[in-house]
Protein backbone atom coordinates (compact mmCIF):
# COMPACT_ATOMS: atom_id res chain seq x y z
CA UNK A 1 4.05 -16.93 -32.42
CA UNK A 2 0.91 -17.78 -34.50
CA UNK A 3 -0.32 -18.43 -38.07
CA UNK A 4 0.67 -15.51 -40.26
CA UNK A 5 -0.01 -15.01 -43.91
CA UNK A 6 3.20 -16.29 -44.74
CA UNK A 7 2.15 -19.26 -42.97
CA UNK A 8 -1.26 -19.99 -44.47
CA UNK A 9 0.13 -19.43 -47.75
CA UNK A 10 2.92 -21.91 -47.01
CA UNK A 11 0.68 -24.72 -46.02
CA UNK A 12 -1.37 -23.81 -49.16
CA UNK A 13 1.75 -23.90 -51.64
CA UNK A 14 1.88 -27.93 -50.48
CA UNK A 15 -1.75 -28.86 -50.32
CA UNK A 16 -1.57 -29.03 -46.55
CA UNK A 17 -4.64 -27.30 -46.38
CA UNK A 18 -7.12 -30.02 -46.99
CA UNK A 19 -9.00 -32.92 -45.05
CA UNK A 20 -6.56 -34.67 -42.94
CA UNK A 21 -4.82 -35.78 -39.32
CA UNK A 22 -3.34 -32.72 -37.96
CA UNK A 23 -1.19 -31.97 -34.78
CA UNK A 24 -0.68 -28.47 -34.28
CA UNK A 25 1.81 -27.74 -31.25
CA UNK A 26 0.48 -24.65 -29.15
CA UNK A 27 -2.62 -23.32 -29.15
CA UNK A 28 -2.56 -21.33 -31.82
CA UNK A 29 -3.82 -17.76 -33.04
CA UNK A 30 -4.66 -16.87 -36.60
CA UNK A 31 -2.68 -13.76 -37.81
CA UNK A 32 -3.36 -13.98 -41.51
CA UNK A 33 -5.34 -11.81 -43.55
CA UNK A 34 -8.77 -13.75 -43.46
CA UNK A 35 -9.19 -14.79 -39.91
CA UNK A 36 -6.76 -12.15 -37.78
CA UNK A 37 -6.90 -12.87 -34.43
CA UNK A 38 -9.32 -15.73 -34.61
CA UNK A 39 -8.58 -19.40 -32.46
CA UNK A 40 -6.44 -21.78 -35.56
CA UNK A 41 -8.18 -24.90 -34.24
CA UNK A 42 -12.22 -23.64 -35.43
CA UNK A 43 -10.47 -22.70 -38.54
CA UNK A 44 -8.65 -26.16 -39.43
CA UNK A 45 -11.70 -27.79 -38.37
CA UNK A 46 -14.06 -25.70 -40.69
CA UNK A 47 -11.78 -26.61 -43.60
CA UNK A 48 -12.10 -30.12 -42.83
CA UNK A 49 -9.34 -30.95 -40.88
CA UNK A 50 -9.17 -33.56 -38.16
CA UNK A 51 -7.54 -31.25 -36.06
CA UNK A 52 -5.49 -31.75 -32.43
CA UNK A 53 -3.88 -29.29 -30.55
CA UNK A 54 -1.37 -29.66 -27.50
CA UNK A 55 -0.34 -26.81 -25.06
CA UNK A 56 1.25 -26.87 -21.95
CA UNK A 57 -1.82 -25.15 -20.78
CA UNK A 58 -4.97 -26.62 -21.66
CA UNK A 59 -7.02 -23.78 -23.66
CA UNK A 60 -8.26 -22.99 -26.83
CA UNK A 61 -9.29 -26.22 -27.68
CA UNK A 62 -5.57 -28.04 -26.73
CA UNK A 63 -5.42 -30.96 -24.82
CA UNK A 64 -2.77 -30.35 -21.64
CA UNK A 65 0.39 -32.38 -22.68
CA UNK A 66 3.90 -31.68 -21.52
CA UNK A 67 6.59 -32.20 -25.05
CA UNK A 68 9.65 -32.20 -22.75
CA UNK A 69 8.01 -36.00 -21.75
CA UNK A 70 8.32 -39.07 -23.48
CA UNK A 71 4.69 -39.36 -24.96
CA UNK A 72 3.11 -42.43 -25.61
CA UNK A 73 2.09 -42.96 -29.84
CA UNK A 74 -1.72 -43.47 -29.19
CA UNK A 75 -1.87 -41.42 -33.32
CA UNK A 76 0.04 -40.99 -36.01
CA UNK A 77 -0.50 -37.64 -38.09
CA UNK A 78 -0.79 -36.52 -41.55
CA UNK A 79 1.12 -33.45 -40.47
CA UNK A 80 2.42 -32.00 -37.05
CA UNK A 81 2.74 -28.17 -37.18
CA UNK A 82 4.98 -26.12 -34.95
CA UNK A 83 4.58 -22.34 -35.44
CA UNK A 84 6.18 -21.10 -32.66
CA UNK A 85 5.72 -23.19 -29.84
CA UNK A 86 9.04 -25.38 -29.73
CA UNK A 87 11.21 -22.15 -28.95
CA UNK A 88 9.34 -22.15 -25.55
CA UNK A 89 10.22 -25.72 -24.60
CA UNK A 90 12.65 -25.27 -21.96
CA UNK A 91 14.81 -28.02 -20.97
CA UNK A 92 14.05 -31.28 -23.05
CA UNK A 93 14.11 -29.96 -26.59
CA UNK A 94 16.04 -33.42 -28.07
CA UNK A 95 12.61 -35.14 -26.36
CA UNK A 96 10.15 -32.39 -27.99
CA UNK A 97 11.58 -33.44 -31.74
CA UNK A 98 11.85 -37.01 -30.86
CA UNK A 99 7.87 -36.70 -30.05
CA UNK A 100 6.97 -34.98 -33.59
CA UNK A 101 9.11 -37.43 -35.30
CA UNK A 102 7.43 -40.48 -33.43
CA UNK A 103 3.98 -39.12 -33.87
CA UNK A 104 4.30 -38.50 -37.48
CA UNK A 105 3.51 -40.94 -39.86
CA UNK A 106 5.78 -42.07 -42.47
CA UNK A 107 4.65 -40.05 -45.83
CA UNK A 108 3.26 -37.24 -43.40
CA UNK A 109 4.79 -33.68 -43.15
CA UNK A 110 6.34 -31.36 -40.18
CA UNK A 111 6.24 -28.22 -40.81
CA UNK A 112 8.00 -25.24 -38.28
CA UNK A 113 8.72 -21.87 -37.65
CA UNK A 114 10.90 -21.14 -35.27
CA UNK A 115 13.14 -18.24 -34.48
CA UNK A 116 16.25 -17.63 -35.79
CA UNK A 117 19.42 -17.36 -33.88
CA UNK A 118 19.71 -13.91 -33.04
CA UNK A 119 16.44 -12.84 -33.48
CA UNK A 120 13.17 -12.23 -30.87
CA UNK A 121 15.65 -11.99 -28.11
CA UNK A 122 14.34 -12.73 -24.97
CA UNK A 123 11.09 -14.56 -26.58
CA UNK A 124 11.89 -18.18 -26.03
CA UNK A 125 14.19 -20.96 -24.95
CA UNK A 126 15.93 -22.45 -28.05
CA UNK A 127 17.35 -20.48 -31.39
CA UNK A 128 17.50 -22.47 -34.38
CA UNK A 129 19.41 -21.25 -37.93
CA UNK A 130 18.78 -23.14 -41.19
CA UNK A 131 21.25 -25.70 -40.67
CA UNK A 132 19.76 -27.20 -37.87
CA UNK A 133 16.60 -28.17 -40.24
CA UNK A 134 19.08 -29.71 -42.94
CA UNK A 135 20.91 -31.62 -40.40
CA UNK A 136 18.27 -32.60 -38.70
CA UNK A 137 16.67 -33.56 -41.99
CA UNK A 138 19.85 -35.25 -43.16
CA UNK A 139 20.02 -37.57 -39.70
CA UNK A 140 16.59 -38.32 -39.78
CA UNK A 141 16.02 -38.99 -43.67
CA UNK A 142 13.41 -36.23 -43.69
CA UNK A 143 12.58 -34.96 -47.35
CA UNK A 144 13.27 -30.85 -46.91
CA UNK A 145 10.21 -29.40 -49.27
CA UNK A 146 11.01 -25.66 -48.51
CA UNK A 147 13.62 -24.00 -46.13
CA UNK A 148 13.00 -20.11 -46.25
CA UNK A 149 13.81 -16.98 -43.58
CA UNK A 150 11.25 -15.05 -43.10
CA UNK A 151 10.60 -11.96 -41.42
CA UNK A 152 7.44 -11.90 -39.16
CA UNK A 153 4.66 -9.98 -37.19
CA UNK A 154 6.09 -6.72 -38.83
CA UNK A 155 9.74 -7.29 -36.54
CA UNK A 156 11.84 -6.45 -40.04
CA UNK A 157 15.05 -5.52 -37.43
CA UNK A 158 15.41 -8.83 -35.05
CA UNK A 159 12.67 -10.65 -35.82
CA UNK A 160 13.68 -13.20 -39.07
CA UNK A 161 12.08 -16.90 -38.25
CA UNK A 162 13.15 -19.94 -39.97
CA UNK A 163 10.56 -21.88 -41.69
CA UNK A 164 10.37 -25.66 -43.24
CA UNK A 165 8.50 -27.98 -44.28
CA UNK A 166 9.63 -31.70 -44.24
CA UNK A 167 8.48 -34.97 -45.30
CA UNK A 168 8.94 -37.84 -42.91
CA UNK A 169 10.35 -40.66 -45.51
CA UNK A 170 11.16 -43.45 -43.41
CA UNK A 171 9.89 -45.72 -40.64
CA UNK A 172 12.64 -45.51 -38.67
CA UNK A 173 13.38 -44.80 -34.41
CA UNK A 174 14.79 -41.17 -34.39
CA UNK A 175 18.36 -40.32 -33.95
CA UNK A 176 20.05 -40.73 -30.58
CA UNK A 177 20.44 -37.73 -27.98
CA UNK A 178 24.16 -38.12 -28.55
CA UNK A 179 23.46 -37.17 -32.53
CA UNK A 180 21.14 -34.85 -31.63
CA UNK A 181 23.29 -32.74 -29.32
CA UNK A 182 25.91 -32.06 -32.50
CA UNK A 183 23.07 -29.96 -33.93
CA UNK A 184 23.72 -26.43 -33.40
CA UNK A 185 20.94 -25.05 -31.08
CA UNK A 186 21.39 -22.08 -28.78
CA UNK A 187 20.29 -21.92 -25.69
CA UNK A 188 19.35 -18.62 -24.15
């Protein structure tokens, strides 16, 4: 998807936007109103951000690393951002999660957008709805900071993401595939 207004302004409403460990999933695009169309990673880094990014294809900056594979934790990040790469994920999407929550350190923040069930159809692989995040949240003993809808990229008819941020509270393994696989997810 990218880094829309919304976005930018959602990282800046919880002081995610200053010198720290990021992970940001995808190689993403800037679509706000400063930067439109500009590479995220140069941004991040010009703010002062220690800034990663992963992509299935290595460009942009990102390092090549597959999230449907058990990674090894060589970091631990401030915060892990997912703005629209997930969705594409197609298979192992209990591993993907299992990953962010791994590689985020306890105190440190994940923060997606992903779309909504029913919406973008034919754009990705998995469909979330707001109850997945506050389930997930709930198994994991994640803090939910902000659970919104939000319309994107001009798509006001199908194209309604779902967008949280969540605090990673306790140092603890993550929940089992079996607990996992009662989340509601669709598949498409």
């Amino acid at each position: 998807m990218g880094i829309t207004q919304n976005s930018v302004d959602r990282l800046r409403r919880h002081n995610l936007l200053q010198p720290m460990k990021m992970l940001e999933l995808g190689a993403q695009n800037m679509y706000d109103n400063d930067h439109y169309g500009s590479i995220a990673k140069a941004y991040f880094e010009q703010i002062g951000i220690e800034h990663t990014s992963w992509d299935i294809i290595p460009h942009q900056g990102a390092i090549q690393v597959d999230l449907r594979e058990d990674l090894p934790i060589v970091h631990q990040y401030d915060i892990i951002t997912d703005f629209g790469t997930s969705e594409h994920v197609d298979g192992n999407y209990y591993q993907v999660h299992k990953n962010i929550h791994n590689l985020c350190k306890v105190g440190g923040f994940i923060v997606h957008e992903n779309p909504k069930t029913g919406h973008w159809p034919g754009h990705g692989c998995n469909y979330v709805n707001m109850n997945f995040y506050i389930t997930l949240g709930q198994l994991c003993g994640y803090e939910c900071i902000e659970l919104t809808e939000h319309f994107a990229m001009g798509n006001t008819i199908d194209g309604c993401n779902i967008c949280v941020v969540m605090r990673k509270m306790y140092d603890a393994p993550f929940i089992t595939k079996e607990q996992f696989e009662t989340i509601a997810v669709y598949k498409s």
